[in-house]
Protein backbone atom coordinates (compact mmCIF):
# COMPACT_ATOMS: atom_id res chain seq x y z
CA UNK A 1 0.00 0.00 0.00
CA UNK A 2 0.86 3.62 -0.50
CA UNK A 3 1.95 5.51 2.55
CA UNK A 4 0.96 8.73 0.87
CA UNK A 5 -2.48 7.83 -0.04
CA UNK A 6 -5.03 10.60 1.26
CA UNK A 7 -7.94 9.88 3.81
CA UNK A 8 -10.52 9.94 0.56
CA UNK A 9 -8.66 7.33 -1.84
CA UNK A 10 -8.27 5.30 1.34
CA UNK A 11 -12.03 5.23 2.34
CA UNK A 12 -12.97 4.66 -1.19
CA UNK A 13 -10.45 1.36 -1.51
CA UNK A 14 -11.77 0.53 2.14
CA UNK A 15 -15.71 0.56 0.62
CA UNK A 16 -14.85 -1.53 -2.71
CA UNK A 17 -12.90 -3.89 -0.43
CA UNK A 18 -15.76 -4.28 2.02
CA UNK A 19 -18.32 -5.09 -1.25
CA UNK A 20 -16.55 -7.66 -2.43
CA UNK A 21 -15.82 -9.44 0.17
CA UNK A 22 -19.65 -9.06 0.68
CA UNK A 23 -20.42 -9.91 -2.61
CA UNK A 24 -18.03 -11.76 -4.70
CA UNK A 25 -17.28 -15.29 -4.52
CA UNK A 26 -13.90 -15.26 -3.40
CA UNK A 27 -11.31 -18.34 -2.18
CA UNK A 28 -10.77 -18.18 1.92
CA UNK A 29 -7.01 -17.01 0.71
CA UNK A 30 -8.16 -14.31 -1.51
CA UNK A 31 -10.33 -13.28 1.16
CA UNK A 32 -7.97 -13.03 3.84
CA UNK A 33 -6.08 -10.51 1.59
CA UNK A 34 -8.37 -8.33 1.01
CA UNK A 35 -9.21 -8.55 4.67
CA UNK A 36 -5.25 -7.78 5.42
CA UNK A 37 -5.50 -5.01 2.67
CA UNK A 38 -8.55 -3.15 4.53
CA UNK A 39 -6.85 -3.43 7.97
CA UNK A 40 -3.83 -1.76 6.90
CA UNK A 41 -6.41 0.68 4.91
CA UNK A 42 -8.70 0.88 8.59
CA UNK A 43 -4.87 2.09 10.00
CA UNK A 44 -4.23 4.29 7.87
CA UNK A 45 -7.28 5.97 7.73
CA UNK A 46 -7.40 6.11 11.68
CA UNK A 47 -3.39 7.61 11.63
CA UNK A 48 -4.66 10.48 9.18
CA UNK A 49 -7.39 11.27 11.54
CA UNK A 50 -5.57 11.30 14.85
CA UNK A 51 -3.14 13.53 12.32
CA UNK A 52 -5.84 16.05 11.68
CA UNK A 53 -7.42 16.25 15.13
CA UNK A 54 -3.38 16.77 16.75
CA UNK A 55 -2.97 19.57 14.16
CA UNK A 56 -6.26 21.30 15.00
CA UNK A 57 -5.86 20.51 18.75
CA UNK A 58 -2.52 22.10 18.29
CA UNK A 59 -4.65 25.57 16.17
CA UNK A 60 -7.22 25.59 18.76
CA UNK A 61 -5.20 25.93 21.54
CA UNK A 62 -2.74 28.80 19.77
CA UNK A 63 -5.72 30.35 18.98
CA UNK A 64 -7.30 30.37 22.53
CA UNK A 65 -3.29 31.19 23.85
CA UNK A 66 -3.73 34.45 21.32
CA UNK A 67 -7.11 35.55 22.72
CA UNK A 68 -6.11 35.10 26.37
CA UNK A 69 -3.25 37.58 25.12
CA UNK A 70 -5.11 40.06 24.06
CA UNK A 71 -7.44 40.20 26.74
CA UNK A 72 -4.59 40.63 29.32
CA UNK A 73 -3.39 43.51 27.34
């Protein structure tokens, strides 16, 4: 798998995985791959959001550092 594959391409991958494993007749080995494939898809996915929600934890925070600045002042 990519490691620079965005949070959309990765859901999208994650939904056609989860269809055909639903839906297609697939060998137990074929479908253990694609179940390894959307577990390291699931990961991803969850790294990219902890990412986002650091980085806005991180804005937030300067932001409310900035106000409590300017109200001392």
């Amino acid at each position: 798998m990519k490691e620079d594959i965005n949070f959309e391409d990765a859901m999208e991958k994650l939904e056609k995985i989860a269809e055909e494993l639903e839906s297609e007749d697939l060998s137990l080995d074929a479908s253990v791959k694609k179940f390894e494939e959307g577990m390291e898809l699931s990961k991803k996915c969850n790294e990219i959001l902890q990412n986002a929600e650091k980085k806005i934890t991180v804005l937030i925070n300067g932001e409310e550092q900035n106000f409590s600045v300017n109200n001392e002042e």
